[in-house]
PDB file of N, CA and C in Angstrom:
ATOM      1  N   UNK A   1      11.364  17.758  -2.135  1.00  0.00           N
ATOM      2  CA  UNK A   1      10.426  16.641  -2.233  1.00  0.00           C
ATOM      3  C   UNK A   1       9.214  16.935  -1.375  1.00  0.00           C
ATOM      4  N   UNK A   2       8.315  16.509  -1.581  1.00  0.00           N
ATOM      5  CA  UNK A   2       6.787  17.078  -1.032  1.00  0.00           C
ATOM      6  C   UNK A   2       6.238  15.387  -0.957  1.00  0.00           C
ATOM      7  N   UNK A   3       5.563  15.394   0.295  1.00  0.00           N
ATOM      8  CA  UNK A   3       5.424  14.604   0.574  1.00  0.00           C
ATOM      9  C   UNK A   3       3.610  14.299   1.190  1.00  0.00           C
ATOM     10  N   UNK A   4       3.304  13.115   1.063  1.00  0.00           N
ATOM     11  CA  UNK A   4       1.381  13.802   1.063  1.00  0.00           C
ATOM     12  C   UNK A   4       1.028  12.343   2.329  1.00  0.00           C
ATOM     13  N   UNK A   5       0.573  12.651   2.911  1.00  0.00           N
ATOM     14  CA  UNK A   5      -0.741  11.889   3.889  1.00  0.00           C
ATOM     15  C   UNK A   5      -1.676  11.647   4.061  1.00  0.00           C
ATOM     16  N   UNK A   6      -2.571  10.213   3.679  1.00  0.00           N
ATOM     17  CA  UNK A   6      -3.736  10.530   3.734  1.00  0.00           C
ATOM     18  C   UNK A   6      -3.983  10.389   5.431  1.00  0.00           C
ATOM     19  N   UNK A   7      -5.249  10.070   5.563  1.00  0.00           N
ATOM     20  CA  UNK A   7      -6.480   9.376   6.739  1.00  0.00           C
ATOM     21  C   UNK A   7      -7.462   9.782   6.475  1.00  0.00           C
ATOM     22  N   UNK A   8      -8.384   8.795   7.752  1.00  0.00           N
ATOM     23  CA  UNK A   8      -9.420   9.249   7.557  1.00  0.00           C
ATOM     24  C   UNK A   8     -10.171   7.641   6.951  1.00  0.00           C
ATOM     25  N   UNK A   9      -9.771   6.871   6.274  1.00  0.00           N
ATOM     26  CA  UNK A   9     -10.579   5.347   5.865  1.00  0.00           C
ATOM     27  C   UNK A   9     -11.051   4.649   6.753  1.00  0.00           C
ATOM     28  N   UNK A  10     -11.782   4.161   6.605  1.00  0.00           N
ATOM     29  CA  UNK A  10     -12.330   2.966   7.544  1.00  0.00           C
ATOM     30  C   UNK A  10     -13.401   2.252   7.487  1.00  0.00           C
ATOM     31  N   UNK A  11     -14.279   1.352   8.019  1.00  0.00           N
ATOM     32  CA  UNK A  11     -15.203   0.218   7.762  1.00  0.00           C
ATOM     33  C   UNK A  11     -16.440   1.168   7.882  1.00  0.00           C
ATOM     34  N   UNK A  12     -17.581   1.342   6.654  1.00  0.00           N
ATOM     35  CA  UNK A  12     -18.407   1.916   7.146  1.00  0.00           C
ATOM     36  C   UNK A  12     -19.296   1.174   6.813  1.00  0.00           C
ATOM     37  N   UNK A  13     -20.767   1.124   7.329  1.00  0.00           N
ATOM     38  CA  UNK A  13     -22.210   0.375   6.746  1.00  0.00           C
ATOM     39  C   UNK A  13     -22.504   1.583   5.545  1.00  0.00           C
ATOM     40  N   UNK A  14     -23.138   0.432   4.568  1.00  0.00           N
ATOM     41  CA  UNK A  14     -24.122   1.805   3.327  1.00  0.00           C
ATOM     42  C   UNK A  14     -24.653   2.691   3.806  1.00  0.00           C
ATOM     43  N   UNK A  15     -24.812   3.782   2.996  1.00  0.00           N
ATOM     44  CA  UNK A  15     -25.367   5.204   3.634  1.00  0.00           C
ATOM     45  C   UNK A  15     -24.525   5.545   4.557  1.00  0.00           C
ATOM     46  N   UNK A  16     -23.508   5.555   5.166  1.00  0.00           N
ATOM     47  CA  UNK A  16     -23.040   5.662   5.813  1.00  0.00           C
ATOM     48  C   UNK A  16     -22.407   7.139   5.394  1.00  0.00           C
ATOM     49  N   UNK A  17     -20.783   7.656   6.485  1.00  0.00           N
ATOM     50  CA  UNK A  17     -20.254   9.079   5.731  1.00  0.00           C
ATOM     51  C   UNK A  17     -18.658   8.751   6.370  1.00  0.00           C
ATOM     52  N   UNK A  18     -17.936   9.387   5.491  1.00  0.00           N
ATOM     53  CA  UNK A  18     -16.469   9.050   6.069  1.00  0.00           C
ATOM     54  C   UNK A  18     -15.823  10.259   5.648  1.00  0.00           C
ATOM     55  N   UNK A  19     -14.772  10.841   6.140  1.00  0.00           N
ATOM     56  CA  UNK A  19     -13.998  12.207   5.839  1.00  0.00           C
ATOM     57  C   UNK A  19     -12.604  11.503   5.552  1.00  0.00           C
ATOM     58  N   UNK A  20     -12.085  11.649   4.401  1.00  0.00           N
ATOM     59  CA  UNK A  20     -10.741  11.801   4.248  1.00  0.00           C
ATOM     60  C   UNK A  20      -9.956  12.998   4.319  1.00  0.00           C
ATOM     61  N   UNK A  21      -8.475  12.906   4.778  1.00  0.00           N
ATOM     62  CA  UNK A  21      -7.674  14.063   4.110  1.00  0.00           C
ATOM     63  C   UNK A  21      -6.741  13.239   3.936  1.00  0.00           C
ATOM     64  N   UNK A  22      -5.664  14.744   3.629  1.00  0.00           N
ATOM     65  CA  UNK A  22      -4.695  14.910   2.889  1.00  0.00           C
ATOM     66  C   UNK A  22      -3.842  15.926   2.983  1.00  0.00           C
ATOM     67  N   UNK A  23      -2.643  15.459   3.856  1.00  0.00           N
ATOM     68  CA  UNK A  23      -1.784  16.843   4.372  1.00  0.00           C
ATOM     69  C   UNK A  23      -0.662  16.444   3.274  1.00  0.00           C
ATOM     70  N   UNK A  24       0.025  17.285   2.300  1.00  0.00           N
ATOM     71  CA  UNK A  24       1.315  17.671   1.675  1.00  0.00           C
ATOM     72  C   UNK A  24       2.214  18.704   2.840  1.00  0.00           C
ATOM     73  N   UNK A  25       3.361  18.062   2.945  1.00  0.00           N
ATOM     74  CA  UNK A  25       4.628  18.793   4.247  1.00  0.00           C
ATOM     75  C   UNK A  25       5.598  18.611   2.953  1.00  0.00           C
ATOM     76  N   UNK A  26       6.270  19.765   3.076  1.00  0.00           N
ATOM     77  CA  UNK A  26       7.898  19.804   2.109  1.00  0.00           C
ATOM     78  C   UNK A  26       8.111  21.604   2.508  1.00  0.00           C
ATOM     79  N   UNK A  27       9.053  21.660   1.490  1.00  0.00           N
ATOM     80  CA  UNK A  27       9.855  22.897   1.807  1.00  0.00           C
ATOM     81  C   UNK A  27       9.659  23.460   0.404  1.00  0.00           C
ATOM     82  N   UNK A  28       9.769  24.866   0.171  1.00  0.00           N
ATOM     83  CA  UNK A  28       9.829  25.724  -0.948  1.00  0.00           C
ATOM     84  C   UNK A  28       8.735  25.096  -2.057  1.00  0.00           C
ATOM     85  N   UNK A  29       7.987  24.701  -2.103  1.00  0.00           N
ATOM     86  CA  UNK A  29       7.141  24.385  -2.675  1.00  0.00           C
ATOM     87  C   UNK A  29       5.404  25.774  -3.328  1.00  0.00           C
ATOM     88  N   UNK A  30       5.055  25.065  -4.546  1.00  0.00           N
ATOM     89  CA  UNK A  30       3.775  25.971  -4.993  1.00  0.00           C
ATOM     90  C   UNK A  30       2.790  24.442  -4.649  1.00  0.00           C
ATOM     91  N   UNK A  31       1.451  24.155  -3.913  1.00  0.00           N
ATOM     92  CA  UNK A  31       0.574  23.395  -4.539  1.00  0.00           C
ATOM     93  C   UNK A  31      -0.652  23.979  -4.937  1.00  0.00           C
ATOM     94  N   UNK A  32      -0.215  23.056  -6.525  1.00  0.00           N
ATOM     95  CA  UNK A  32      -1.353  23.261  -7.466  1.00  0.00           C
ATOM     96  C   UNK A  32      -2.585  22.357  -7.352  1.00  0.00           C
ATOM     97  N   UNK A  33      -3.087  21.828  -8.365  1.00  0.00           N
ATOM     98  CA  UNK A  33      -4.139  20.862  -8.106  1.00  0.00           C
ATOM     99  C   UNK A  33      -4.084  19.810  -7.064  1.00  0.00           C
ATOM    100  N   UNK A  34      -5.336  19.858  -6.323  1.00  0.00           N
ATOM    101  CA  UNK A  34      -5.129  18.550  -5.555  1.00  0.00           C
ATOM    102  C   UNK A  34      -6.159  17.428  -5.674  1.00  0.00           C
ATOM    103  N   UNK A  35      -6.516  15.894  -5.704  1.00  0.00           N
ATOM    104  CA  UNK A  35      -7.436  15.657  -5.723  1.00  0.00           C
ATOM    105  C   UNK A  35      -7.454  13.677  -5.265  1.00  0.00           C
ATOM    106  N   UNK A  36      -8.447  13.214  -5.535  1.00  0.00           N
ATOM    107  CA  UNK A  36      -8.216  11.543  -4.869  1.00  0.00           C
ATOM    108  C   UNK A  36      -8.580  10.794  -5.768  1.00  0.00           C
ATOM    109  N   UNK A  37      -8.159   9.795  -6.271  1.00  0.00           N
ATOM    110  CA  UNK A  37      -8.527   8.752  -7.230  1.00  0.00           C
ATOM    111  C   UNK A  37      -8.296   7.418  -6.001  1.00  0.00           C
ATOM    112  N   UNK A  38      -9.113   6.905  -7.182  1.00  0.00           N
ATOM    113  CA  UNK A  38      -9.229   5.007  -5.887  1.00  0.00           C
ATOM    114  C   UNK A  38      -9.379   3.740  -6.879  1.00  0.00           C
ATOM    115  N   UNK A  39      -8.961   2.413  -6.487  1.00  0.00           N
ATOM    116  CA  UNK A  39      -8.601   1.847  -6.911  1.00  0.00           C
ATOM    117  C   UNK A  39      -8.868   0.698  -6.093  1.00  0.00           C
ATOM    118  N   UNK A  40      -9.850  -0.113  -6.797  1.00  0.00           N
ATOM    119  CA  UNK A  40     -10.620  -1.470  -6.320  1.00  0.00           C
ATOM    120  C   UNK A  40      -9.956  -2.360  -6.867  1.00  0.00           C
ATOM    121  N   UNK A  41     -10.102  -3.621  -5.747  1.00  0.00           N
ATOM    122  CA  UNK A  41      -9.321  -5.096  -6.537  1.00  0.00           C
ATOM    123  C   UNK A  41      -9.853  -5.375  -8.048  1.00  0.00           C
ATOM    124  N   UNK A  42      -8.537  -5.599  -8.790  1.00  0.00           N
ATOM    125  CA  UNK A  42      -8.997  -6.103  -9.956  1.00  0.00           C
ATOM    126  C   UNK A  42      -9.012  -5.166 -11.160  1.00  0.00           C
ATOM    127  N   UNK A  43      -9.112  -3.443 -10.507  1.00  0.00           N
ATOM    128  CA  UNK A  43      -9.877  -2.381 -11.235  1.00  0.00           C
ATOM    129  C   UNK A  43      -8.495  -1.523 -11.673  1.00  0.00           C
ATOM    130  N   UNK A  44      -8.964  -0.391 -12.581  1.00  0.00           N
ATOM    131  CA  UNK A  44      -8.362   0.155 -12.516  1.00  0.00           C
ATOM    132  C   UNK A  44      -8.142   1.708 -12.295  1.00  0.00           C
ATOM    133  N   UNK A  45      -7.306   1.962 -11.835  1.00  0.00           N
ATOM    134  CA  UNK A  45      -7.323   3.377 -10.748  1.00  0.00           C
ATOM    135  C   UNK A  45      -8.215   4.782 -11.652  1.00  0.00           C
ATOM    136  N   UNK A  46      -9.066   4.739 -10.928  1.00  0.00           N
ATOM    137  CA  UNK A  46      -9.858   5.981 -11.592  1.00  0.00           C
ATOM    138  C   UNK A  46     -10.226   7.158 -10.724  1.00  0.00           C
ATOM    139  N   UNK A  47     -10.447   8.273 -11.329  1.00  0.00           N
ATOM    140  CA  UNK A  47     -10.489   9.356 -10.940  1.00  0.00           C
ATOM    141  C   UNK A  47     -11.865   9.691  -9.863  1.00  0.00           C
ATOM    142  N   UNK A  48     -11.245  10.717  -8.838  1.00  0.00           N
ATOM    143  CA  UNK A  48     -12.642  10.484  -7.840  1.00  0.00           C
ATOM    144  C   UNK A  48     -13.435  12.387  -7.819  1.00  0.00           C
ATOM    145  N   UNK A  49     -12.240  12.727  -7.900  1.00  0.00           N
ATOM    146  CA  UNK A  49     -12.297  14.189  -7.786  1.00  0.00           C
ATOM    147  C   UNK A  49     -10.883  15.055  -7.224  1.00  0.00           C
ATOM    148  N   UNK A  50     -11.215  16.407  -7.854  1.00  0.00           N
ATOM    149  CA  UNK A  50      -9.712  17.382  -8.340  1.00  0.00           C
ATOM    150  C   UNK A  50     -10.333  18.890  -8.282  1.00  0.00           C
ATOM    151  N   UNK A  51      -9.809  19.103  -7.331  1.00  0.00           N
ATOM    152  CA  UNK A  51      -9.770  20.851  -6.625  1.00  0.00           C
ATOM    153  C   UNK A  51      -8.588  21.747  -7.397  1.00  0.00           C
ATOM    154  N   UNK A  52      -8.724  22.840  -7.433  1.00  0.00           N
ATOM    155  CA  UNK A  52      -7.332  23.735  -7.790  1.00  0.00           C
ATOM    156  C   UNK A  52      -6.948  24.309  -6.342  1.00  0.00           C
ATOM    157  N   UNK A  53      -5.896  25.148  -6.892  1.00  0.00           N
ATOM    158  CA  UNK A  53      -6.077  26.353  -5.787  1.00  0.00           C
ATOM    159  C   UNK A  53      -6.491  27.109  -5.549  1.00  0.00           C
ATOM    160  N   UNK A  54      -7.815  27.502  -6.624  1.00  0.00           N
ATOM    161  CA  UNK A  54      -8.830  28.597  -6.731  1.00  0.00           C
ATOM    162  C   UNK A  54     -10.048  27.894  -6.226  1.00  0.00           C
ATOM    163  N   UNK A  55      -9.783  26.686  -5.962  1.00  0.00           N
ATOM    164  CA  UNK A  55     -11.070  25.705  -5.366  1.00  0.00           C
ATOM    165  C   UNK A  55     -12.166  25.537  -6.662  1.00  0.00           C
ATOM    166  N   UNK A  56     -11.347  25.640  -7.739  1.00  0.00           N
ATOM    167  CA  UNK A  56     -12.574  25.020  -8.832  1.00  0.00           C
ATOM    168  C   UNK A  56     -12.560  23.218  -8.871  1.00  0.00           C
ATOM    169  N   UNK A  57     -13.652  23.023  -8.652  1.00  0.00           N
ATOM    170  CA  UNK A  57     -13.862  21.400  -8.655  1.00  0.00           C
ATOM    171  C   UNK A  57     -14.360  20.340  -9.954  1.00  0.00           C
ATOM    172  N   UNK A  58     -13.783  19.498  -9.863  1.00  0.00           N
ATOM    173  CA  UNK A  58     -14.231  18.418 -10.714  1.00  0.00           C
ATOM    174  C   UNK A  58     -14.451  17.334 -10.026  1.00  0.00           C
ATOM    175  N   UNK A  59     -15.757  16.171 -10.379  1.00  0.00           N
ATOM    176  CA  UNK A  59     -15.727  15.026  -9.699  1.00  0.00           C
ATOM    177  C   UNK A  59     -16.292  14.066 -10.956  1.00  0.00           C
ATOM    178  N   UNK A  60     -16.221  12.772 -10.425  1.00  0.00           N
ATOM    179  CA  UNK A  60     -16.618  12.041 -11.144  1.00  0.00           C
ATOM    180  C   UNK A  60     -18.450  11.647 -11.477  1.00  0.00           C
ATOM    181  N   UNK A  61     -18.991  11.481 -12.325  1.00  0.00           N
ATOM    182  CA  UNK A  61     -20.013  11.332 -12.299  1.00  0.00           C
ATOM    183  C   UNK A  61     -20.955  10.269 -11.074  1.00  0.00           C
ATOM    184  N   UNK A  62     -20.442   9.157 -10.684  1.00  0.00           N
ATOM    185  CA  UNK A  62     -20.336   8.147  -9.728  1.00  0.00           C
ATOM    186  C   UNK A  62     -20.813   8.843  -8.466  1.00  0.00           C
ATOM    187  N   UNK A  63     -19.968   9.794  -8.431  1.00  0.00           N
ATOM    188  CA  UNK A  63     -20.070  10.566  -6.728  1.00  0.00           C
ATOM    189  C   UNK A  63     -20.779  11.971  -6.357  1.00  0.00           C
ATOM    190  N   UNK A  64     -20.946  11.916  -7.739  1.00  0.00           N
ATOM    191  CA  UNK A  64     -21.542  13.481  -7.860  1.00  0.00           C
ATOM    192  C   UNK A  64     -22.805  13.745  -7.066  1.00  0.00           C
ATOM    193  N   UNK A  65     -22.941  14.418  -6.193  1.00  0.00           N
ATOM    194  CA  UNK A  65     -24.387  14.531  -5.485  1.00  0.00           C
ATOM    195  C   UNK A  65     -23.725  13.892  -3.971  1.00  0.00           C
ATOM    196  N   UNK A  66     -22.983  13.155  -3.774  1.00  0.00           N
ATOM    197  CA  UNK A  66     -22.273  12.138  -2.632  1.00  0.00           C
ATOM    198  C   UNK A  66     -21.115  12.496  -1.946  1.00  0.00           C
ATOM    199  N   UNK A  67     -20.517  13.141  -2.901  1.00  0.00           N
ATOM    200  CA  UNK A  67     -18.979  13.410  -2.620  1.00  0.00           C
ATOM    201  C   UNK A  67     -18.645  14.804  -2.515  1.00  0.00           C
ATOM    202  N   UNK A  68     -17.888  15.325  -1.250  1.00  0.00           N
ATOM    203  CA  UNK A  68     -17.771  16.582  -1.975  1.00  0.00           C
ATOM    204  C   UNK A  68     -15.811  17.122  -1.001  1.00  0.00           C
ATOM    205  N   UNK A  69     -15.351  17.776  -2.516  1.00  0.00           N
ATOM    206  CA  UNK A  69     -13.793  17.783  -2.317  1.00  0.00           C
ATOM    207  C   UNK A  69     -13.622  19.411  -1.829  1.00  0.00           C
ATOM    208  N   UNK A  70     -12.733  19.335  -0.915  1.00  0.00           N
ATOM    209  CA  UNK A  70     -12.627  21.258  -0.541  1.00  0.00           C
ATOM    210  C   UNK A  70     -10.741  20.716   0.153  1.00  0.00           C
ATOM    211  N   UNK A  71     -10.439  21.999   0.176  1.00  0.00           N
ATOM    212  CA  UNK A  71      -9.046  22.408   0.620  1.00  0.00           C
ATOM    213  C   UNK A  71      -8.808  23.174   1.272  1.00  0.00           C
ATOM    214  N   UNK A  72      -7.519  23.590   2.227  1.00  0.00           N
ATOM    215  CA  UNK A  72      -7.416  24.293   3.021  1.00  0.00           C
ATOM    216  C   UNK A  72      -5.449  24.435   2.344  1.00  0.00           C
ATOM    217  N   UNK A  73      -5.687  25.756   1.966  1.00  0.00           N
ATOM    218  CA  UNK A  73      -4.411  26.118   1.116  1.00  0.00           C
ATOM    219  C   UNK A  73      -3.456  26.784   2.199  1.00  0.00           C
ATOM    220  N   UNK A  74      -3.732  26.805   3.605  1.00  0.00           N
ATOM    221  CA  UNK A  74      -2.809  27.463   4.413  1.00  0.00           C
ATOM    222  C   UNK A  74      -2.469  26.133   5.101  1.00  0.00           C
ATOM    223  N   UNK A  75      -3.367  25.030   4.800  1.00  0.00           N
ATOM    224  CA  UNK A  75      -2.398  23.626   5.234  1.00  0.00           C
ATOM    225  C   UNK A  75      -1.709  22.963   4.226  1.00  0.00           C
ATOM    226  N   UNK A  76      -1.716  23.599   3.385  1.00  0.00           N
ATOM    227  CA  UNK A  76      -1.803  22.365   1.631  1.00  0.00           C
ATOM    228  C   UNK A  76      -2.610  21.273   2.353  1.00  0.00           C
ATOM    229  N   UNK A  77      -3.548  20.975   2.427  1.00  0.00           N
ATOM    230  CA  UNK A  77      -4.355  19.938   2.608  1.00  0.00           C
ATOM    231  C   UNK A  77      -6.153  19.939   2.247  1.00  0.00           C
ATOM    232  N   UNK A  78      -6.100  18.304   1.342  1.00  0.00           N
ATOM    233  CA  UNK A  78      -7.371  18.640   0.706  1.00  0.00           C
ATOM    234  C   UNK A  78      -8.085  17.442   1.584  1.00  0.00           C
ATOM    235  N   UNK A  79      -9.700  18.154   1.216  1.00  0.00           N
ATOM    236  CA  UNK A  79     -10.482  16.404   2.108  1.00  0.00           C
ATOM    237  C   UNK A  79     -11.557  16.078   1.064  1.00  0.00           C
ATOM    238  N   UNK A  80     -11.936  14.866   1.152  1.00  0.00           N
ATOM    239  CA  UNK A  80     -13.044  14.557   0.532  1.00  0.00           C
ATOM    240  C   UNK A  80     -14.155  13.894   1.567  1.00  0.00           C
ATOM    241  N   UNK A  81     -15.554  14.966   1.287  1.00  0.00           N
ATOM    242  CA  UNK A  81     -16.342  14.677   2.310  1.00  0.00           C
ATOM    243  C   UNK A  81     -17.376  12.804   1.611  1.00  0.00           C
ATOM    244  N   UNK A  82     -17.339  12.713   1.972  1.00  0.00           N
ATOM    245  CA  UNK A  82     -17.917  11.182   1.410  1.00  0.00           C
ATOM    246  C   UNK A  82     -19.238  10.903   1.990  1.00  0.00           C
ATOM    247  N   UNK A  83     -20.003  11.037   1.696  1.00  0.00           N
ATOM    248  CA  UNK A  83     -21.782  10.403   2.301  1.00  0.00           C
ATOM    249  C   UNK A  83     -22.214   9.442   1.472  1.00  0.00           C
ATOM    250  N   UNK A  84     -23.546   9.254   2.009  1.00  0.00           N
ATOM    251  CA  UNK A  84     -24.056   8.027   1.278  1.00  0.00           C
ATOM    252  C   UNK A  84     -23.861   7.183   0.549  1.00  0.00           C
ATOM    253  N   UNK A  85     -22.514   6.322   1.519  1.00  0.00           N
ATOM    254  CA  UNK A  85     -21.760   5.348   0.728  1.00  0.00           C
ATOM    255  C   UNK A  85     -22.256   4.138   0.137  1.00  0.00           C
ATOM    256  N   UNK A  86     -21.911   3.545  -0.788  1.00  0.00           N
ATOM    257  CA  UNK A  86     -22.356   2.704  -1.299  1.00  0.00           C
ATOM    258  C   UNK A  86     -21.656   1.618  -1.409  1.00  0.00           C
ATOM    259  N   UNK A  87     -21.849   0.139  -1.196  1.00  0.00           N
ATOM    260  CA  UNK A  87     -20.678  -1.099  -0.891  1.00  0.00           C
ATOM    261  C   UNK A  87     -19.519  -1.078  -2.595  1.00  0.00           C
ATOM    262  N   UNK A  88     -20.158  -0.004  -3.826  1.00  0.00           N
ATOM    263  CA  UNK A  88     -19.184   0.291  -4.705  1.00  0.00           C
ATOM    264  C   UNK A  88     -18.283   1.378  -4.595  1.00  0.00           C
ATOM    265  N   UNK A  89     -18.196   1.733  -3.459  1.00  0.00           N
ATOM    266  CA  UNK A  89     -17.456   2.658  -3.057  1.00  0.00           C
ATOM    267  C   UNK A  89     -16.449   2.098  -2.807  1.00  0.00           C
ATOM    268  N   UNK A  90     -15.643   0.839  -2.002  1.00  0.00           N
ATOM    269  CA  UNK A  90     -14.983   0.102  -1.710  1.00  0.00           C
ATOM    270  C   UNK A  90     -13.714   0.571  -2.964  1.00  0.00           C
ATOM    271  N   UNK A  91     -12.482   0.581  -1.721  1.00  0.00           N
ATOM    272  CA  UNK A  91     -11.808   1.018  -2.680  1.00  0.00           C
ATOM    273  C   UNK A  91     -10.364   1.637  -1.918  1.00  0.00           C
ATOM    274  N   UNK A  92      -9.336   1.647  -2.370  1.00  0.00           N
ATOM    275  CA  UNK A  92      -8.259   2.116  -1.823  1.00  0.00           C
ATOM    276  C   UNK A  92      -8.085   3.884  -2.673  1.00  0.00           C
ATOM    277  N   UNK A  93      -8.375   4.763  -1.568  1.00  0.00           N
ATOM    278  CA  UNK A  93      -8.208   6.267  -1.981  1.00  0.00           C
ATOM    279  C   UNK A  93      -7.116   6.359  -1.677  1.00  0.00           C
ATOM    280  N   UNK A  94      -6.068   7.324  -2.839  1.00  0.00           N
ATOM    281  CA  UNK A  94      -5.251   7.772  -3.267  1.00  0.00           C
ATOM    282  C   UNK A  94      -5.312   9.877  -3.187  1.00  0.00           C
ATOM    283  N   UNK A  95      -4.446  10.006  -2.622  1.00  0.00           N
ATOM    284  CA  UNK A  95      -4.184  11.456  -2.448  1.00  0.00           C
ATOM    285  C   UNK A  95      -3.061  11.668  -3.519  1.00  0.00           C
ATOM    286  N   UNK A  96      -3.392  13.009  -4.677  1.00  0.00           N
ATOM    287  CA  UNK A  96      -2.439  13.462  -5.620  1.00  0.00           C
ATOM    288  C   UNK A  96      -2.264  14.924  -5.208  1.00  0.00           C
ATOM    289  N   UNK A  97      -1.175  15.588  -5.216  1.00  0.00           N
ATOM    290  CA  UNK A  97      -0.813  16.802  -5.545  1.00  0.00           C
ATOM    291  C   UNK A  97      -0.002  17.128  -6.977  1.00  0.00           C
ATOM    292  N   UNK A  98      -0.255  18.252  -7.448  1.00  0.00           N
ATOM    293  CA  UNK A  98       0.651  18.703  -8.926  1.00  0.00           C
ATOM    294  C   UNK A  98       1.540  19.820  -8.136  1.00  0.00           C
ATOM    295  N   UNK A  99       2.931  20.195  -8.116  1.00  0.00           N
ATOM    296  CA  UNK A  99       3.183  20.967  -6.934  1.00  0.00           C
ATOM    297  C   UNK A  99       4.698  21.617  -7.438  1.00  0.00           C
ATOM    298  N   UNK A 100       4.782  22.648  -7.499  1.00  0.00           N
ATOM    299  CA  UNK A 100       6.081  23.550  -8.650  1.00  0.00           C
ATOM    300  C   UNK A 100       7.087  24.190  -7.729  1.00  0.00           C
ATOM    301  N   UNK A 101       8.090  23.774  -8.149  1.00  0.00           N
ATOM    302  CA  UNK A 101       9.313  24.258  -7.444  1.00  0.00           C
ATOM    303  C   UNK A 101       9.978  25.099  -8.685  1.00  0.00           C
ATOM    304  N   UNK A 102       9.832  26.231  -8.743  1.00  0.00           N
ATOM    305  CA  UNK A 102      10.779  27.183  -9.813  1.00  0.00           C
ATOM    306  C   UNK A 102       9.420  27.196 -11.219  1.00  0.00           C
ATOM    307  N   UNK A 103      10.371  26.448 -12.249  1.00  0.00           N
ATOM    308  CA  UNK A 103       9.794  26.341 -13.724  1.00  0.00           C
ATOM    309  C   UNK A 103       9.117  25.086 -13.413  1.00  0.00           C
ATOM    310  N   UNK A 104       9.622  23.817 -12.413  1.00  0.00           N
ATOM    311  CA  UNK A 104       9.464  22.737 -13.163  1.00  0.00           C
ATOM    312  C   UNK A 104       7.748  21.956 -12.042  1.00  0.00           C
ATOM    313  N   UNK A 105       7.373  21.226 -13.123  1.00  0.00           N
ATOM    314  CA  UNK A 105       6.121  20.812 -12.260  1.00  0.00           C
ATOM    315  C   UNK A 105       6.051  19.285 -11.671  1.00  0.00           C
ATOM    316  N   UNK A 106       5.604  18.797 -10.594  1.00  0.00           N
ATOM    317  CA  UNK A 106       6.048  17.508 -10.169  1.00  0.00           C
ATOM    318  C   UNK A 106       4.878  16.854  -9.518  1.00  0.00           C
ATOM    319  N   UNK A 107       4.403  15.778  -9.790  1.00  0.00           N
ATOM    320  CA  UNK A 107       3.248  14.880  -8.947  1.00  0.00           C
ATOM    321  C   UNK A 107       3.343  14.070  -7.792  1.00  0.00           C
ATOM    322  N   UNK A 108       2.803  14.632  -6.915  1.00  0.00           N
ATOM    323  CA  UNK A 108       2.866  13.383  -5.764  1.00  0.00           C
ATOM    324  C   UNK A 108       1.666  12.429  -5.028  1.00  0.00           C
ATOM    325  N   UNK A 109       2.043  11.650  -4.721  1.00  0.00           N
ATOM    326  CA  UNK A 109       0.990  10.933  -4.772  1.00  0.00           C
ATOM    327  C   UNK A 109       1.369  10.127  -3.196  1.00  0.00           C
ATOM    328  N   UNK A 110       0.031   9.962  -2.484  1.00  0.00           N
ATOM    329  CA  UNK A 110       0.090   9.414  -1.392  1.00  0.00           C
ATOM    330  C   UNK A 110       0.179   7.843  -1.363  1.00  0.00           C
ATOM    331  N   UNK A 111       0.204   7.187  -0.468  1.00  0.00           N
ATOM    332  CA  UNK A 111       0.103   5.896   0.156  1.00  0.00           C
ATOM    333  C   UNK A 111      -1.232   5.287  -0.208  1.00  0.00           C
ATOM    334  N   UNK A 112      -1.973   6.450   0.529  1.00  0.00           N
ATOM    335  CA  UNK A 112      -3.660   5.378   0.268  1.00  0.00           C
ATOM    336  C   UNK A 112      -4.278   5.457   1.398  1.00  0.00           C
ATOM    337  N   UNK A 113      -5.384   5.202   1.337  1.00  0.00           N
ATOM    338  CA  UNK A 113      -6.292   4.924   2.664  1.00  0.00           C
ATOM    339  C   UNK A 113      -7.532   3.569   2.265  1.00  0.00           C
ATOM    340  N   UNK A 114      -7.614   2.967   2.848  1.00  0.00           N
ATOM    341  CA  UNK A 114      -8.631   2.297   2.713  1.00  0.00           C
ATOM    342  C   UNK A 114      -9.854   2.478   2.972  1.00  0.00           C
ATOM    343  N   UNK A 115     -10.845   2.335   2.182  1.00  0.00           N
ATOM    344  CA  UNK A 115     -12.382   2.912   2.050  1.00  0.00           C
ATOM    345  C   UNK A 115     -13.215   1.192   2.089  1.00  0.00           C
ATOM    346  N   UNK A 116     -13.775   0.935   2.935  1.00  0.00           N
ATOM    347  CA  UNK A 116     -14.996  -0.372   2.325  1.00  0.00           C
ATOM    348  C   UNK A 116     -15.893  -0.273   3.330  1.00  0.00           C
ATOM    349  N   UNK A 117     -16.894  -0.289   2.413  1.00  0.00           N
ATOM    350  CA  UNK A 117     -18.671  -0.507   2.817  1.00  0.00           C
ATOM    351  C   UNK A 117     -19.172  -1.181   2.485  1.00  0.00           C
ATOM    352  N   UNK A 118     -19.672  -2.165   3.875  1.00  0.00           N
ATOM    353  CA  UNK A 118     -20.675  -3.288   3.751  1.00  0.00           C
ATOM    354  C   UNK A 118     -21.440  -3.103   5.195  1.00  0.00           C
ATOM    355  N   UNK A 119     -22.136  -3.972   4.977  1.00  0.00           N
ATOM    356  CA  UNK A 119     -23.084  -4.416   5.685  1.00  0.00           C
ATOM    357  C   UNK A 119     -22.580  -5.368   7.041  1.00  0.00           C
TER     358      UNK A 119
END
């Protein structure tokens, strides 16, 4: 079982910048993709951005220019650098790993961190 952590959330003003991570700890494990989706009251959980292990990136259009996702594969741990936040940023971030033991492939998914920007 592989197990993931975020931090790193907290109260910021707009424009503001916040660093998340994301440590995965387990045993005998491969991690594959890693990346953060978030999820506002009311909303529904959408994608924020997704690293490999070759560090090819995807992000969402929303954050693009704002956001930026990198990894450190000798920690399994990914971060998302976050700037110029915006009060629609608000949002509970979610840490995913895709992560292979043998043949078979398995998702894990963190707790959360809390993200909100206001004024």
């Amino acid at each position: 079982q592989v197990q993931l952590v975020e931090s790193g959330g907290g109260l910021v003003q707009p424009g503001g910048s916040l660093r998340l991570s994301c440590a995965a700890s387990g045993s005998d494990f491969y991690a594959g993709p890693m990346g953060w989706y978030r999820q506002a009251p009311g909303s529904q959980r959408e994608l924020v951005a997704t690293i490999t292990s070759g560090r090819s990136t995807n992000s969402a259009d929303s954050v693009k220019g704002r956001f930026t996702i990198s990894r450190d594969n000798a920690k399994n741990t990914v971060y998302l650098q976050m700037d110029n936040l915006k009060p629609e940023d608000t949002a509970r971030y979610y840490c995913y790993l895709e992560w292979y033991s043998g043949d078979v492939v398995y998702t894990s998914w963190g707790r959360g961190t809390q993200v909100t920007i206001s004024s």
